[in-house]
PDB file of N, CA and C in Angstrom:
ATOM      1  N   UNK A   1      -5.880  -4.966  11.372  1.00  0.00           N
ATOM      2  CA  UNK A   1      -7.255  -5.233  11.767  1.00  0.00           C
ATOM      3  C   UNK A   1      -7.373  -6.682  12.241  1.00  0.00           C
ATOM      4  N   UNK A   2      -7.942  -6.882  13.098  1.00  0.00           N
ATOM      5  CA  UNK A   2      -8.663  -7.941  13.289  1.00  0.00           C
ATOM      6  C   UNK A   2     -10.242  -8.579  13.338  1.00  0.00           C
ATOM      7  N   UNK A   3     -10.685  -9.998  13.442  1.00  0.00           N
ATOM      8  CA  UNK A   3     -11.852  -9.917  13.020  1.00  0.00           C
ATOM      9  C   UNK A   3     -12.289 -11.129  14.206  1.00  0.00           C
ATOM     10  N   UNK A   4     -13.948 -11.251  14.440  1.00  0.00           N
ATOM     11  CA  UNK A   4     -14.266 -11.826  15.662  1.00  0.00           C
ATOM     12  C   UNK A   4     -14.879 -12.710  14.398  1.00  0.00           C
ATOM     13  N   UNK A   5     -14.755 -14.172  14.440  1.00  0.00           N
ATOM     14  CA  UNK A   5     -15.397 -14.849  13.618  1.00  0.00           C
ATOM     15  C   UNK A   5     -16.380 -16.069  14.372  1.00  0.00           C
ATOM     16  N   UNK A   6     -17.507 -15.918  14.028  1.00  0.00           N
ATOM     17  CA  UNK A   6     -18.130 -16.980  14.324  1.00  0.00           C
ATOM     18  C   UNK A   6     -18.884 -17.683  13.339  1.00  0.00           C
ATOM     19  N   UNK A   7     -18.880 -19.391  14.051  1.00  0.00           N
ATOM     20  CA  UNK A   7     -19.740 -20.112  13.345  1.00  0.00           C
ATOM     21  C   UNK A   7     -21.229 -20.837  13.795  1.00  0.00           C
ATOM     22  N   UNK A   8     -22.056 -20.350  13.284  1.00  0.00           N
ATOM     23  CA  UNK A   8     -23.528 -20.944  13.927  1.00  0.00           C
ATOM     24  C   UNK A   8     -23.842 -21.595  13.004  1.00  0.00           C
ATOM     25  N   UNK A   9     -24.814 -22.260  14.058  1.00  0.00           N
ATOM     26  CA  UNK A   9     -25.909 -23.310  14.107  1.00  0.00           C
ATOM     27  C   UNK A   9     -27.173 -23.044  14.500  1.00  0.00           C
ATOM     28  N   UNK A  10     -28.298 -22.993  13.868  1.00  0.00           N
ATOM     29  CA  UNK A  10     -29.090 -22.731  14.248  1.00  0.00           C
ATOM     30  C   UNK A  10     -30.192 -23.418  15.607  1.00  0.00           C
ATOM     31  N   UNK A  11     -31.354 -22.729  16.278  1.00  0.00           N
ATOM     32  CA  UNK A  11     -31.711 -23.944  17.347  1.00  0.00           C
ATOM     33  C   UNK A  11     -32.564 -24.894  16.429  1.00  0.00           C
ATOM     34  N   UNK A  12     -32.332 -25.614  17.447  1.00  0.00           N
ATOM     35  CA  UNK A  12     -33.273 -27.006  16.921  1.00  0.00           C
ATOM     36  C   UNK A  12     -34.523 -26.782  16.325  1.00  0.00           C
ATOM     37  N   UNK A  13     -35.144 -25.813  17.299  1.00  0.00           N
ATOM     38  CA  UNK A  13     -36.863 -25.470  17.262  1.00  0.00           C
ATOM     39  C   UNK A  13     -37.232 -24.305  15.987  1.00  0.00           C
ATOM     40  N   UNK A  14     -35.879 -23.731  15.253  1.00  0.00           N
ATOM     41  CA  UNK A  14     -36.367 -23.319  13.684  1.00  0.00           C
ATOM     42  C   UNK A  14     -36.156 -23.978  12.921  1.00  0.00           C
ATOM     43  N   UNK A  15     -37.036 -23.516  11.944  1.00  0.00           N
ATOM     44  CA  UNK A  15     -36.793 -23.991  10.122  1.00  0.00           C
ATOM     45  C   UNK A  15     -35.396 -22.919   9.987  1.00  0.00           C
ATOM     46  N   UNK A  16     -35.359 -23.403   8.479  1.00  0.00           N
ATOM     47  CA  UNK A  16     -34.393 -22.489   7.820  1.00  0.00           C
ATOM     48  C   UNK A  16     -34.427 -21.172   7.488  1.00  0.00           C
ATOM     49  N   UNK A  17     -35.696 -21.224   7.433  1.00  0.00           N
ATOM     50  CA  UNK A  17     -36.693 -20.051   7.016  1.00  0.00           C
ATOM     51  C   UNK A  17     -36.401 -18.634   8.183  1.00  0.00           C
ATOM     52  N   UNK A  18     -36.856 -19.212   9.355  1.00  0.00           N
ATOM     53  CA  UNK A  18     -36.719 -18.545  10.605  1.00  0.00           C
ATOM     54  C   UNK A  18     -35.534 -18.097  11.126  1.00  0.00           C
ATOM     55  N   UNK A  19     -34.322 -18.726  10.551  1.00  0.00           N
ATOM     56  CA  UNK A  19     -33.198 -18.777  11.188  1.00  0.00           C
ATOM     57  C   UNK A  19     -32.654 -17.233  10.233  1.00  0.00           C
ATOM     58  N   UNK A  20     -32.784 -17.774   9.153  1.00  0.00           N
ATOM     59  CA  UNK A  20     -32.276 -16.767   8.000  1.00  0.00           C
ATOM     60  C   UNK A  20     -32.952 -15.248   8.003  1.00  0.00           C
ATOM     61  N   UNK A  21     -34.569 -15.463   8.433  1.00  0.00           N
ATOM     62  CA  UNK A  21     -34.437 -13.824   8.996  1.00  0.00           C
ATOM     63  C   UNK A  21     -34.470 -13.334  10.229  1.00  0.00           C
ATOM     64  N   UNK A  22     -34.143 -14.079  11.197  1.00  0.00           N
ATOM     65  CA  UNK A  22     -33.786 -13.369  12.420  1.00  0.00           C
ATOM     66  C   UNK A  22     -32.449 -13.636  12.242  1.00  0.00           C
ATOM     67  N   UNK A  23     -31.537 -13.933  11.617  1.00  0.00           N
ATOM     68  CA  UNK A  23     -30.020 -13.877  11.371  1.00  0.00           C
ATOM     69  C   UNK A  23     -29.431 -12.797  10.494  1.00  0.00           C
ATOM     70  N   UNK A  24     -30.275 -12.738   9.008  1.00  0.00           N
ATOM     71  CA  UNK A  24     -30.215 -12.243   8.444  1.00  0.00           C
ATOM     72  C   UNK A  24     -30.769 -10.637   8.253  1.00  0.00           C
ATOM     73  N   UNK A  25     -31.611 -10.342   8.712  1.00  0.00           N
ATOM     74  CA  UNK A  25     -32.445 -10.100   8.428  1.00  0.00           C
ATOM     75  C   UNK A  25     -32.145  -8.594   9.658  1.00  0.00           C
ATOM     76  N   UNK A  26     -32.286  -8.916  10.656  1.00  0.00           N
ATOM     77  CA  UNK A  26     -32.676  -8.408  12.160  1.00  0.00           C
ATOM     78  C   UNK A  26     -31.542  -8.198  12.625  1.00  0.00           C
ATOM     79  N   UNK A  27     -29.932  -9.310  12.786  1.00  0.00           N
ATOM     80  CA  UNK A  27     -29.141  -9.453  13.347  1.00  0.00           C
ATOM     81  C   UNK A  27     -28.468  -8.347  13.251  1.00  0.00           C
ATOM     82  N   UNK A  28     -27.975  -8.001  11.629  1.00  0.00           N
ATOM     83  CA  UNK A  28     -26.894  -7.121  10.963  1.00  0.00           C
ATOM     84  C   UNK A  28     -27.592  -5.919  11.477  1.00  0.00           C
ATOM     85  N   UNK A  29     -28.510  -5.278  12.068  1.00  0.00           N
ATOM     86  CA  UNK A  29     -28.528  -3.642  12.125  1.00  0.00           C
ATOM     87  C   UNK A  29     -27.651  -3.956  13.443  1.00  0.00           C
ATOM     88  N   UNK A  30     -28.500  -4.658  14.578  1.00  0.00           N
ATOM     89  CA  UNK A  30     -27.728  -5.221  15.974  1.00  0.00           C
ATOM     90  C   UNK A  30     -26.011  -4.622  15.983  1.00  0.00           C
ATOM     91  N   UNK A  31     -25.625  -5.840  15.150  1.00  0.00           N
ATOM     92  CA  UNK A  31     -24.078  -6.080  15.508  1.00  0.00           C
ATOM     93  C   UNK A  31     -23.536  -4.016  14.474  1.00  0.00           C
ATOM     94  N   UNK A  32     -24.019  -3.735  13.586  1.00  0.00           N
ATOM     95  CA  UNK A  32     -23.272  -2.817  12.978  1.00  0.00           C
ATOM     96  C   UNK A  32     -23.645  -1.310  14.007  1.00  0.00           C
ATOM     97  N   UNK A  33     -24.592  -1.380  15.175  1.00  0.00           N
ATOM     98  CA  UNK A  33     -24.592  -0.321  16.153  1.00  0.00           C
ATOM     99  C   UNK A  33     -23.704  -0.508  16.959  1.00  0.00           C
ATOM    100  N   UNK A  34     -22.693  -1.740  17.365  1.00  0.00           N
ATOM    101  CA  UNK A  34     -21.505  -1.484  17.918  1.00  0.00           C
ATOM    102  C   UNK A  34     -20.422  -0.802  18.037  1.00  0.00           C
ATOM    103  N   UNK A  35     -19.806  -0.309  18.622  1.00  0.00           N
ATOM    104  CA  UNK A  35     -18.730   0.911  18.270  1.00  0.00           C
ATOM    105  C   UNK A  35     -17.699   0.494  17.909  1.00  0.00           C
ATOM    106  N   UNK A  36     -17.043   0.561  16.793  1.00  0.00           N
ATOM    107  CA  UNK A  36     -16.169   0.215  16.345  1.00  0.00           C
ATOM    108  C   UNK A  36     -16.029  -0.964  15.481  1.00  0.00           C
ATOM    109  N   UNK A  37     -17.164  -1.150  14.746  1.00  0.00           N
ATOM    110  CA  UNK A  37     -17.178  -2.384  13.539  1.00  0.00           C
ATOM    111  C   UNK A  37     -17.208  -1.876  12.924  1.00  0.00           C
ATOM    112  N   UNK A  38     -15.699  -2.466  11.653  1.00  0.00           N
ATOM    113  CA  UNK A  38     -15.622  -1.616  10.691  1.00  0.00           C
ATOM    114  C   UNK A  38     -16.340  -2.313   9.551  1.00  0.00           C
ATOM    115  N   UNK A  39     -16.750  -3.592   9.644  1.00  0.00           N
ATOM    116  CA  UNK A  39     -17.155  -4.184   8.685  1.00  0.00           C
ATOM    117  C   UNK A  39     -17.955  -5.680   9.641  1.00  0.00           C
ATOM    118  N   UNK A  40     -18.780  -6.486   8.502  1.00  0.00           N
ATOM    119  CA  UNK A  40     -19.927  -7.019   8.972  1.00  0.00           C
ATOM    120  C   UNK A  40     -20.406  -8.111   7.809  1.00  0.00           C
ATOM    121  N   UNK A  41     -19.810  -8.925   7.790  1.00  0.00           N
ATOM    122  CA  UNK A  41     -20.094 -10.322   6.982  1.00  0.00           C
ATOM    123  C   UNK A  41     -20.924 -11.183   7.173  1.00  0.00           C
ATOM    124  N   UNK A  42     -21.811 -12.338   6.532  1.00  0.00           N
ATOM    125  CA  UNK A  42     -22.226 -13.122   7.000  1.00  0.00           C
ATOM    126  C   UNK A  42     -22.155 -14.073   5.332  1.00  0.00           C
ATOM    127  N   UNK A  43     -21.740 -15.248   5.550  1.00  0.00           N
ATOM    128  CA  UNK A  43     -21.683 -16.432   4.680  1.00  0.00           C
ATOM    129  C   UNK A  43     -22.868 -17.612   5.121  1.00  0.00           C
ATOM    130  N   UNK A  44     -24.145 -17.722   4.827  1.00  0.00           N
ATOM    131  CA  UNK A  44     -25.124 -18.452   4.805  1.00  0.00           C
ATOM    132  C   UNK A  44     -25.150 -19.887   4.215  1.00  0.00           C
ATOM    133  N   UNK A  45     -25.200 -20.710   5.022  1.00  0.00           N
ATOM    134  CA  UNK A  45     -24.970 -21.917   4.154  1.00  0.00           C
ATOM    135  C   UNK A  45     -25.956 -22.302   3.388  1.00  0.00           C
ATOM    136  N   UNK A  46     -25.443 -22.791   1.914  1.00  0.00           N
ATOM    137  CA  UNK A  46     -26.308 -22.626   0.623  1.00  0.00           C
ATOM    138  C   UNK A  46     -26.860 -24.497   1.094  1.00  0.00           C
ATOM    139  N   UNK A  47     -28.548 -24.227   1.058  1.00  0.00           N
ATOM    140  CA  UNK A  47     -29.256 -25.189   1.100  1.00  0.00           C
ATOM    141  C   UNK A  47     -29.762 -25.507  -0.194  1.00  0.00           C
ATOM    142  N   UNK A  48     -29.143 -26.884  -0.313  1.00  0.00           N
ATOM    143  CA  UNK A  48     -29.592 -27.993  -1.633  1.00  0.00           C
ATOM    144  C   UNK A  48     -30.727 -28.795  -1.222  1.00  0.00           C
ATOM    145  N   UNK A  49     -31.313 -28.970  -2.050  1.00  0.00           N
ATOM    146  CA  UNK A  49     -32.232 -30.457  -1.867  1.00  0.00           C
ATOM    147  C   UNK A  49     -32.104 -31.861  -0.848  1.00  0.00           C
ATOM    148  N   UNK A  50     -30.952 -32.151  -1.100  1.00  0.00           N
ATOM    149  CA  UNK A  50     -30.047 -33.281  -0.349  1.00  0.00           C
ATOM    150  C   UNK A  50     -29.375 -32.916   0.687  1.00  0.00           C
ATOM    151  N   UNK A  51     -29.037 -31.714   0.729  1.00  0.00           N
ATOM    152  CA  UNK A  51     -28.186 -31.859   2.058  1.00  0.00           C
ATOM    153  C   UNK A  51     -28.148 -31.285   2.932  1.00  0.00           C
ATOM    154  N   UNK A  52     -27.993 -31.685   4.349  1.00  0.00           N
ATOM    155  CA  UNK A  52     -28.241 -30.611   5.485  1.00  0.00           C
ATOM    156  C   UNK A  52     -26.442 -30.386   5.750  1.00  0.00           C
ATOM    157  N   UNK A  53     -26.011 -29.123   6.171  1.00  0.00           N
ATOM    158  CA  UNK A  53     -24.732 -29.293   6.555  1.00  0.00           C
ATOM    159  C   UNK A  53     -24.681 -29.226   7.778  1.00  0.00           C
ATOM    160  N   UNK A  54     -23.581 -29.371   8.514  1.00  0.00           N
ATOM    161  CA  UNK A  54     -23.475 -29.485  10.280  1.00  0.00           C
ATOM    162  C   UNK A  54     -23.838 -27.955  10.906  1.00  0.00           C
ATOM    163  N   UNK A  55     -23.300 -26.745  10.053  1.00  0.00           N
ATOM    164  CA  UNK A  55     -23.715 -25.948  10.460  1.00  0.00           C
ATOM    165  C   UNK A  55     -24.306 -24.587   9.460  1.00  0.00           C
ATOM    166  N   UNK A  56     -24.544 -23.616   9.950  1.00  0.00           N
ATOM    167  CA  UNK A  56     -25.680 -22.788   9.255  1.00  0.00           C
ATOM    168  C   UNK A  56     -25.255 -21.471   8.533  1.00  0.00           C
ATOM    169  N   UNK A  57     -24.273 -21.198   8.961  1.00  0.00           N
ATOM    170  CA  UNK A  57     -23.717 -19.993   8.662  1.00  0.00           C
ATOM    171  C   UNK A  57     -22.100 -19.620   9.339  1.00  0.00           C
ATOM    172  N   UNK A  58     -21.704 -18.833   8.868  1.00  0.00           N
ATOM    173  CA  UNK A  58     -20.606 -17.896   9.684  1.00  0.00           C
ATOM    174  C   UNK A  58     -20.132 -16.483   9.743  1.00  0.00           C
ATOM    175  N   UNK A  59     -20.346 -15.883  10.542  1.00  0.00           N
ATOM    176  CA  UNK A  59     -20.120 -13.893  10.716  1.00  0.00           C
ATOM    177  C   UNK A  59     -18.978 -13.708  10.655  1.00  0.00           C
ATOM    178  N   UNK A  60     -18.492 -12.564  10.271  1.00  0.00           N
ATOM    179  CA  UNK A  60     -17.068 -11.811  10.702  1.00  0.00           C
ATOM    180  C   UNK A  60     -17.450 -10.496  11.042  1.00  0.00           C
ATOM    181  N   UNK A  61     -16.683 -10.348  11.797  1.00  0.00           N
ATOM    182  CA  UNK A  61     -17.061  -9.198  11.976  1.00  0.00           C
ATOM    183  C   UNK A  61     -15.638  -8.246  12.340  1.00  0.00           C
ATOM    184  N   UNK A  62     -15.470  -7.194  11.521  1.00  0.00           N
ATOM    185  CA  UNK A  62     -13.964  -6.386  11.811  1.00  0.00           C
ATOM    186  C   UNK A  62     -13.834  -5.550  12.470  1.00  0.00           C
ATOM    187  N   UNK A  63     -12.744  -5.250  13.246  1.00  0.00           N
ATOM    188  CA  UNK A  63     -12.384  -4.627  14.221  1.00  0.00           C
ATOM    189  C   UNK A  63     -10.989  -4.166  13.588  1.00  0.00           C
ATOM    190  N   UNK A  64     -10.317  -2.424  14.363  1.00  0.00           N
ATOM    191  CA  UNK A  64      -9.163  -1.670  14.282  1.00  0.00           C
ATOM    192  C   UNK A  64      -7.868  -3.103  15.021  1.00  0.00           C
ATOM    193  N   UNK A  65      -8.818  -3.346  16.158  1.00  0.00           N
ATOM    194  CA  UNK A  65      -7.636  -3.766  16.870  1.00  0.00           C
ATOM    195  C   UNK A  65      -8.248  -4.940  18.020  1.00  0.00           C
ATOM    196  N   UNK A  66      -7.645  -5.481  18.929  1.00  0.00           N
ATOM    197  CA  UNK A  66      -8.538  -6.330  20.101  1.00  0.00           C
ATOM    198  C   UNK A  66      -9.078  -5.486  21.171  1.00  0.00           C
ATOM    199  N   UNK A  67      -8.390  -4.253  21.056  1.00  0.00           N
ATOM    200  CA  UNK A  67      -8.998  -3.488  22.053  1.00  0.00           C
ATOM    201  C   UNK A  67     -11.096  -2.980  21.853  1.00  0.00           C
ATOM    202  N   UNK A  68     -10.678  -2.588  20.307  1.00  0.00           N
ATOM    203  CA  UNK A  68     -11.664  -1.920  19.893  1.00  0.00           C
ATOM    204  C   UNK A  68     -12.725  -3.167  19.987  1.00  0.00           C
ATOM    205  N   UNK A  69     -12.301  -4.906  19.447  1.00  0.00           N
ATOM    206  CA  UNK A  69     -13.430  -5.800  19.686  1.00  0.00           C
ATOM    207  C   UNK A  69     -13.878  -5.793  21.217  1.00  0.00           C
ATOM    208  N   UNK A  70     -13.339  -5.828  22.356  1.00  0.00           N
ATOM    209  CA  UNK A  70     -13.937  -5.828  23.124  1.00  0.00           C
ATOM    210  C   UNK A  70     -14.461  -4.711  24.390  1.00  0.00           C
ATOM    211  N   UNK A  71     -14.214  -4.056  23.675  1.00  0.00           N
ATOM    212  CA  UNK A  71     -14.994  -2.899  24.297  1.00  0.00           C
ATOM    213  C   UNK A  71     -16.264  -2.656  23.553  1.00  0.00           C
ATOM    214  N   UNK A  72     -16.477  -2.952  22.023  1.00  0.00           N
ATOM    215  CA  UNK A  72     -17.725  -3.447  21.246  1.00  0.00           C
ATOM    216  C   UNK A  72     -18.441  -3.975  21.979  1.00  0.00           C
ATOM    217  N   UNK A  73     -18.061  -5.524  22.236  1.00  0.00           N
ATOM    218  CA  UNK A  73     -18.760  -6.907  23.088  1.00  0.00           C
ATOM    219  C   UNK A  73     -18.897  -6.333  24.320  1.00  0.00           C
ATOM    220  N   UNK A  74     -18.061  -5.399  25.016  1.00  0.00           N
ATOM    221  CA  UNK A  74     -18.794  -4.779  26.505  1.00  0.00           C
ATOM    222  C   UNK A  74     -20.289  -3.530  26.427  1.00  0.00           C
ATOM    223  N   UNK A  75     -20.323  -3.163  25.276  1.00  0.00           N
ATOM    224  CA  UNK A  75     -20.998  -2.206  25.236  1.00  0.00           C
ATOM    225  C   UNK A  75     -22.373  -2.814  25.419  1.00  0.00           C
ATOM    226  N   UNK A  76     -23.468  -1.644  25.461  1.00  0.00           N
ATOM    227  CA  UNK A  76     -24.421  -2.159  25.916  1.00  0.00           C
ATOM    228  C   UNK A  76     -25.410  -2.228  24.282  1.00  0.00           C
ATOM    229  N   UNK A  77     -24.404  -2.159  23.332  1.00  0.00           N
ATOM    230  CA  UNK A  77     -25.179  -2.575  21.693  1.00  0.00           C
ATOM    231  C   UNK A  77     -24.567  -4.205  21.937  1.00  0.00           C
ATOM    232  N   UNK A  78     -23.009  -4.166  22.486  1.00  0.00           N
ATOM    233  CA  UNK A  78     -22.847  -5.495  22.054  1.00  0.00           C
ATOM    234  C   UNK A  78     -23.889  -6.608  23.021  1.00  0.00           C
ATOM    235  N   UNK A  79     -23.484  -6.191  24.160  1.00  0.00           N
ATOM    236  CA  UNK A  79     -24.795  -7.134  24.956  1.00  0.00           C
ATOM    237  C   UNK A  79     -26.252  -7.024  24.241  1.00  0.00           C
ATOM    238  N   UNK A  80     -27.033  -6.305  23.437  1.00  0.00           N
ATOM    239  CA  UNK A  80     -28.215  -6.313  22.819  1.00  0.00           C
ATOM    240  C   UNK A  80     -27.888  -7.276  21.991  1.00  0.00           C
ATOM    241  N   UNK A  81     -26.832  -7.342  21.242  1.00  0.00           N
ATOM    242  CA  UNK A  81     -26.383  -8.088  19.772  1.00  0.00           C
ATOM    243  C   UNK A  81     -26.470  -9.599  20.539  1.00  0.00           C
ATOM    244  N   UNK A  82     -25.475  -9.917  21.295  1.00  0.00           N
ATOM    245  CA  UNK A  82     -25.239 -11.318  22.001  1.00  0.00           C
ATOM    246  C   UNK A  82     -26.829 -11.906  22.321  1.00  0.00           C
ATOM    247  N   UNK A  83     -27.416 -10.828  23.061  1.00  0.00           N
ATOM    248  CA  UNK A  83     -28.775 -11.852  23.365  1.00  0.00           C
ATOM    249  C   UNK A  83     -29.859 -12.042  22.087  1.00  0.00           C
ATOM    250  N   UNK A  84     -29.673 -11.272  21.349  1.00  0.00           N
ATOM    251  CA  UNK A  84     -30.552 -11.183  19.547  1.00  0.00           C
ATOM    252  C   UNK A  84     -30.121 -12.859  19.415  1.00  0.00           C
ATOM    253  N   UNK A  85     -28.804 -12.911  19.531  1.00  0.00           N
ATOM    254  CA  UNK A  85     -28.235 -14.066  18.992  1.00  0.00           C
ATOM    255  C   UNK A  85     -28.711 -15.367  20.019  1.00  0.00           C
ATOM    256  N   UNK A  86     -29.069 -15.309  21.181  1.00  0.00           N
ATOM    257  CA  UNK A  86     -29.782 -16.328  21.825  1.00  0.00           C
ATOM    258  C   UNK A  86     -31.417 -16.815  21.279  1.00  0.00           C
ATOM    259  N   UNK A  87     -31.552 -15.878  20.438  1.00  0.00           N
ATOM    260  CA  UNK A  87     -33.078 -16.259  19.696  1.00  0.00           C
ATOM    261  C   UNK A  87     -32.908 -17.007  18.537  1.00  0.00           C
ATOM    262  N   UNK A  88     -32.085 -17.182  17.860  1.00  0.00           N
ATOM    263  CA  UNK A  88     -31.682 -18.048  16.749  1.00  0.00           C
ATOM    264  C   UNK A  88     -30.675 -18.924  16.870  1.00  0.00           C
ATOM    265  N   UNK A  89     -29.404 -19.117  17.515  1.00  0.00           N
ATOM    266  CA  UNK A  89     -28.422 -19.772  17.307  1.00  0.00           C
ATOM    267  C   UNK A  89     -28.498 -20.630  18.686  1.00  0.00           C
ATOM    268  N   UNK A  90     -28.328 -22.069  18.139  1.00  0.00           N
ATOM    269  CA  UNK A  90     -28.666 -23.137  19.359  1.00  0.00           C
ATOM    270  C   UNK A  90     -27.239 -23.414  19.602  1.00  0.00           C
ATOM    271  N   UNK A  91     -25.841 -23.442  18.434  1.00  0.00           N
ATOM    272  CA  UNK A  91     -24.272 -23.516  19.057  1.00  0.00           C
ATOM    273  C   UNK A  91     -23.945 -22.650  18.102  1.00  0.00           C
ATOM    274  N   UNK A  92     -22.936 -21.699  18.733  1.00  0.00           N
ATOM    275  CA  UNK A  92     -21.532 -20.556  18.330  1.00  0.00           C
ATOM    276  C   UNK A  92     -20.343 -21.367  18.556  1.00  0.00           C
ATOM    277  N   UNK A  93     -19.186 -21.110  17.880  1.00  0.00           N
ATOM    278  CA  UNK A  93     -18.240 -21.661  17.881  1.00  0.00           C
ATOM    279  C   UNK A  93     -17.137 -20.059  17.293  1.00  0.00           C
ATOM    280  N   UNK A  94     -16.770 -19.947  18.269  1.00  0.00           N
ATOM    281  CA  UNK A  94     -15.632 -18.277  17.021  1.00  0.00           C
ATOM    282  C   UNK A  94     -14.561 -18.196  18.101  1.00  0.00           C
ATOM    283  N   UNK A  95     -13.658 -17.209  17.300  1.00  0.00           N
ATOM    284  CA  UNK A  95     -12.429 -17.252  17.637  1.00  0.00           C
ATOM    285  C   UNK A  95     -11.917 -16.089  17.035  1.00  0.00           C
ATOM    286  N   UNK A  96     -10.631 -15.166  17.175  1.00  0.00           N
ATOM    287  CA  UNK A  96     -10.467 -14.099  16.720  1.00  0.00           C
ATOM    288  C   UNK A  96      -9.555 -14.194  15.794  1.00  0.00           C
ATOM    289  N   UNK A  97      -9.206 -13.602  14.808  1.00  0.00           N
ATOM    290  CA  UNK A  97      -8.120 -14.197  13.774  1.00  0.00           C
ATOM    291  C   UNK A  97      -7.768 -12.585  13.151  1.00  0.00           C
ATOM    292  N   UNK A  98      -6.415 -12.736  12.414  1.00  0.00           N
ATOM    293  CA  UNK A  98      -6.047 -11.425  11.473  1.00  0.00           C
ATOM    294  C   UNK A  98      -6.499 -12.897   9.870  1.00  0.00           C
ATOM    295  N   UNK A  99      -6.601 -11.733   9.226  1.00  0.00           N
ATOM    296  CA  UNK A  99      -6.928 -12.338   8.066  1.00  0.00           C
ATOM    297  C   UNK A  99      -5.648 -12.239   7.188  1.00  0.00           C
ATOM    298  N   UNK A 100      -5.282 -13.616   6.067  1.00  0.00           N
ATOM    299  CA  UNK A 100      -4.049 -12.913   5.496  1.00  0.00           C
ATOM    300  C   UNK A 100      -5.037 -13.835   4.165  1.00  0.00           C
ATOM    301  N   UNK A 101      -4.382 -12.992   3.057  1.00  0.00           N
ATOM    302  CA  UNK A 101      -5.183 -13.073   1.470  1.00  0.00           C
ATOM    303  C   UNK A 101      -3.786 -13.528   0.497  1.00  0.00           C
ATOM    304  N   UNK A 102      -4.177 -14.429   0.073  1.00  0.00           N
ATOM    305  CA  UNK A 102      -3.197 -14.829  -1.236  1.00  0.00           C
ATOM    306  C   UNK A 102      -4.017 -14.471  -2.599  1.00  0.00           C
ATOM    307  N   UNK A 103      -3.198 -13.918  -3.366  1.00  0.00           N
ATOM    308  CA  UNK A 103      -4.089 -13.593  -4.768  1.00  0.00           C
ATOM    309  C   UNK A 103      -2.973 -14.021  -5.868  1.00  0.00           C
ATOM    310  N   UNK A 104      -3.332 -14.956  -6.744  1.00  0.00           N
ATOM    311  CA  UNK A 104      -2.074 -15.300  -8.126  1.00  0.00           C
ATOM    312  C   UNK A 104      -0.989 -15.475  -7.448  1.00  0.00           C
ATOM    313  N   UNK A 105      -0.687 -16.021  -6.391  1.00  0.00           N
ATOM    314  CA  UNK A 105       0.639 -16.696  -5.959  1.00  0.00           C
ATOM    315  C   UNK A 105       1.174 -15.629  -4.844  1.00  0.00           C
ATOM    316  N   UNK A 106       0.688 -14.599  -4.626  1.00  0.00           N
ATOM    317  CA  UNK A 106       1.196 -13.614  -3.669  1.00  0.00           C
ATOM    318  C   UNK A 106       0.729 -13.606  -2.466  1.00  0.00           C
ATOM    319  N   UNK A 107       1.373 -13.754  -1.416  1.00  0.00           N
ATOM    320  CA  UNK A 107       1.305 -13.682   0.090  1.00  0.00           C
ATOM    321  C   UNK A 107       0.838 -12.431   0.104  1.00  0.00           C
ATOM    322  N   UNK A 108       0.468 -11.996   1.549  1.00  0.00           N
ATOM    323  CA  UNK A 108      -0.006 -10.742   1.944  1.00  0.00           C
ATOM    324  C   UNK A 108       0.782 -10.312   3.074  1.00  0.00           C
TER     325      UNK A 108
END
């Protein structure tokens, strides 16, 4: 498997508030009508009192293979998904990766 990972930032012109449910909230039905996502993550960056971080969040999103991601991103769910994502995210930053897991000293 492979996975399309991105990292956002939200735009300038929301709160946190705003970002988190049109990200949260709205985004995930979007991206999981794509054909062929087998899975659908999102890691929210935990807001403290003190600190703003550089950026806001990051998706994964899994795929069989590279074929299956981009024929997703051609479809006409993935083009719905991409522009959802022009309403909240002011910079994306992603890249495609296989994931490998170490657990108690063991490679994968």
């Amino acid at each position: 498997m492979v996975k399309f990972v991105a990292v956002v930032r939200r735009k300038e012109s929301l709160d946190f508030a705003e970002f988190r449910r049109l990200w949260c909230e709205e985004h995930p039905d979007l991206v999981l009508r794509m054909p062929g996502v087998r899975r659908y993550e999102q890691n929210l960056a935990y807001r403290g009192e003190s600190r703003d971080w550089p950026m806001d969040g990051i998706a994964e999103v899994w795929f069989d293979d590279h074929t299956a991601m981009k024929r997703a991103f051609a479809s006409p769910e993935g083009t719905a998904a991409t522009a959802h994502q022009d309403l909240f995210a002011g910079e994306v930053r992603w890249f495609v990766a296989e994931e490998r897991t170490w657990d108690g000293g063991e490679g994968a």
